[in-house]
Protein backbone atom coordinates (compact mmCIF):
# COMPACT_ATOMS: atom_id res chain seq x y z
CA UNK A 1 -49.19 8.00 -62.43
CA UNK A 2 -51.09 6.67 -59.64
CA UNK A 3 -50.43 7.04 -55.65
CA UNK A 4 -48.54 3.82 -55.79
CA UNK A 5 -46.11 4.28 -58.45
CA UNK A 6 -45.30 8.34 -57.31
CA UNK A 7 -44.59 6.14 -53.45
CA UNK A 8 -42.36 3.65 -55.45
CA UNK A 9 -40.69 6.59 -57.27
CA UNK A 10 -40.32 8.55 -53.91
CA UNK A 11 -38.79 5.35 -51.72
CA UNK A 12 -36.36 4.53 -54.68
CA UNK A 13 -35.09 8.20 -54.71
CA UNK A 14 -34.67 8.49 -51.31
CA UNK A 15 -32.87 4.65 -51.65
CA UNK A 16 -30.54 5.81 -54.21
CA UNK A 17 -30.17 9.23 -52.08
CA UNK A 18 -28.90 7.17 -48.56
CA UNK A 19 -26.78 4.74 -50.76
CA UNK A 20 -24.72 8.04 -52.07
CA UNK A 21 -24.79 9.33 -48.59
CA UNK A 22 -23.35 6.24 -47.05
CA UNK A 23 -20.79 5.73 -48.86
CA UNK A 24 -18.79 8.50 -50.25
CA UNK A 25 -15.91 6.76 -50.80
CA UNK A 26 -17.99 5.32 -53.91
CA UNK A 27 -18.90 8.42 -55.06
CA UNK A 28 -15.52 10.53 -54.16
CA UNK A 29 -13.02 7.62 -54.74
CA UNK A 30 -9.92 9.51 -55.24
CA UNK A 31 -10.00 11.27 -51.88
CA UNK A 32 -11.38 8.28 -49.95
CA UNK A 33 -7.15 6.43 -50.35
CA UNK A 34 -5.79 9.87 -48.72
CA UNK A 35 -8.76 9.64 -46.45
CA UNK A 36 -8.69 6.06 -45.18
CA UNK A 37 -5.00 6.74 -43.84
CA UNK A 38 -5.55 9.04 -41.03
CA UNK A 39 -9.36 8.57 -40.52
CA UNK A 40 -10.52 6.47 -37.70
CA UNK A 41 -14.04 5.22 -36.86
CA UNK A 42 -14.92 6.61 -33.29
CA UNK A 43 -12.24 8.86 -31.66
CA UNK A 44 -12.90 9.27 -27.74
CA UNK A 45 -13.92 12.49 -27.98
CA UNK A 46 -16.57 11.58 -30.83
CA UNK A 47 -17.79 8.23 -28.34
CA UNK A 48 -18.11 11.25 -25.67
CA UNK A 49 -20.27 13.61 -27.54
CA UNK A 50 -22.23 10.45 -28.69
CA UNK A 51 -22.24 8.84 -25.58
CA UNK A 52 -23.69 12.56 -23.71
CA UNK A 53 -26.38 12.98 -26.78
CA UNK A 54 -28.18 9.69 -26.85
CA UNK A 55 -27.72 9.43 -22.88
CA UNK A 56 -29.51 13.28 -22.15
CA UNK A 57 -32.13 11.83 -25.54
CA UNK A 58 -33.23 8.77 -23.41
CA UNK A 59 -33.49 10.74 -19.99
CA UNK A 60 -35.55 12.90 -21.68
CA UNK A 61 -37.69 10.74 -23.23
CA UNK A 62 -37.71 8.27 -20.38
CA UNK A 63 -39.37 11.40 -17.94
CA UNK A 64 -41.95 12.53 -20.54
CA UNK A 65 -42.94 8.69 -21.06
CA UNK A 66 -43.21 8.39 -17.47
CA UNK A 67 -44.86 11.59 -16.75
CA UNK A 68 -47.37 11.18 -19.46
CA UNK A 69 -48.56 7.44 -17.61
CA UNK A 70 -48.57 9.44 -14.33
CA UNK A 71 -51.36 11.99 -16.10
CA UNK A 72 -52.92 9.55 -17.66
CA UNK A 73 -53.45 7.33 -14.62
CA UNK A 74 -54.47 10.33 -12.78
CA UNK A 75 -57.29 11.31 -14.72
CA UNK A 76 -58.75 8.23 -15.20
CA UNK A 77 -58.56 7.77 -11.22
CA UNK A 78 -59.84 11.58 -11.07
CA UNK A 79 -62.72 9.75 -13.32
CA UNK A 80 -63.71 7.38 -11.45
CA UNK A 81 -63.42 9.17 -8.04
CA UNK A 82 -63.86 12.81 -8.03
CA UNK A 83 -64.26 13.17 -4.23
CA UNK A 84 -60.54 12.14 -3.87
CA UNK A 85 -59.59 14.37 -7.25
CA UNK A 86 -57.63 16.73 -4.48
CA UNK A 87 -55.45 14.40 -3.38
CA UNK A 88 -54.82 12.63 -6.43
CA UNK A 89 -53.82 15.95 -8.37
CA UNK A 90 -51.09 16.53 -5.11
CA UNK A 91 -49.75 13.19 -5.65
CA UNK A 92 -49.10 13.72 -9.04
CA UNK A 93 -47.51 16.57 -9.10
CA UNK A 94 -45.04 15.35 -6.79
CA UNK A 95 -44.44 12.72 -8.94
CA UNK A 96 -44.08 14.48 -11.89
CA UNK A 97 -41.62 17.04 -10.37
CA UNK A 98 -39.70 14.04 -8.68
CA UNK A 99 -39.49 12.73 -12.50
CA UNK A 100 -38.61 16.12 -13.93
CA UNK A 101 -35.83 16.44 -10.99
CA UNK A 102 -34.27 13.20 -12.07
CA UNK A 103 -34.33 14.08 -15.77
CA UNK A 104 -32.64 17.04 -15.38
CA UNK A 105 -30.00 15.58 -13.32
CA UNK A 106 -29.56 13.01 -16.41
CA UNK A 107 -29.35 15.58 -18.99
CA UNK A 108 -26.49 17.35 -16.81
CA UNK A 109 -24.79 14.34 -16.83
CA UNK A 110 -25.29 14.30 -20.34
CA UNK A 111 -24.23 17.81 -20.94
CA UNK A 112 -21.21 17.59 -19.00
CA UNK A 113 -19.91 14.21 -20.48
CA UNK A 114 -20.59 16.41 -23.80
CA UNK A 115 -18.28 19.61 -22.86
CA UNK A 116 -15.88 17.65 -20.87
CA UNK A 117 -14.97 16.12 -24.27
């Protein structure tokens, strides 16, 4: 077996392995008709926890996206003017702590709409 096939062999497993994981009303029928009758989609309390997880994700990620352009910019300003390197390394670090400030405020927020649930 080449690379190829043993990556064909691989992605069709792991096919087969999310199709069972899906649905496991296919693969447990005779509990899924008990199931089905008290089961709902989304209870509030599961749209909460959801709701507080993917909000505190994308603060996070947001504030290391925008951190990471602040650094970024700085050194390659830093690069081209060294003389002003003091006062560009001042600036961004309040910037980045003004980011990191309103991060963590999100991720409370995130937190709390988590536990109030």
């Amino acid at each position: 077996m080449d690379r190829k096939q043993i990556v064909r062999l691989a992605l069709g497993f792991s096919a087969v392995a999310v199709a069972i994981m899906a649905l496991p009303s296919v693969a447990f029928a005779q509990e899924a008709g008990r199931a089905a009758e008290h089961a709902t989609f989304l209870t509030s309390q599961g749209a909460a926890w959801l709701g507080g997880a993917i909000g505190a994700g994308l603060a996070i990620m947001g504030g290391a996206s925008g951190i990471g352009r602040i650094g970024g910019s700085a050194v390659e300003s830093m690069a081209r003017q060294p003389a002003a390197a003091g006062q560009i390394s001042t600036a961004m670090i309040i910037t980045a702590a003004m980011i990191e400030g309103a991060t963590l405020f999100a991720v409370v927020v995130g937190m709390m709409a988590v536990l109030k649930a």
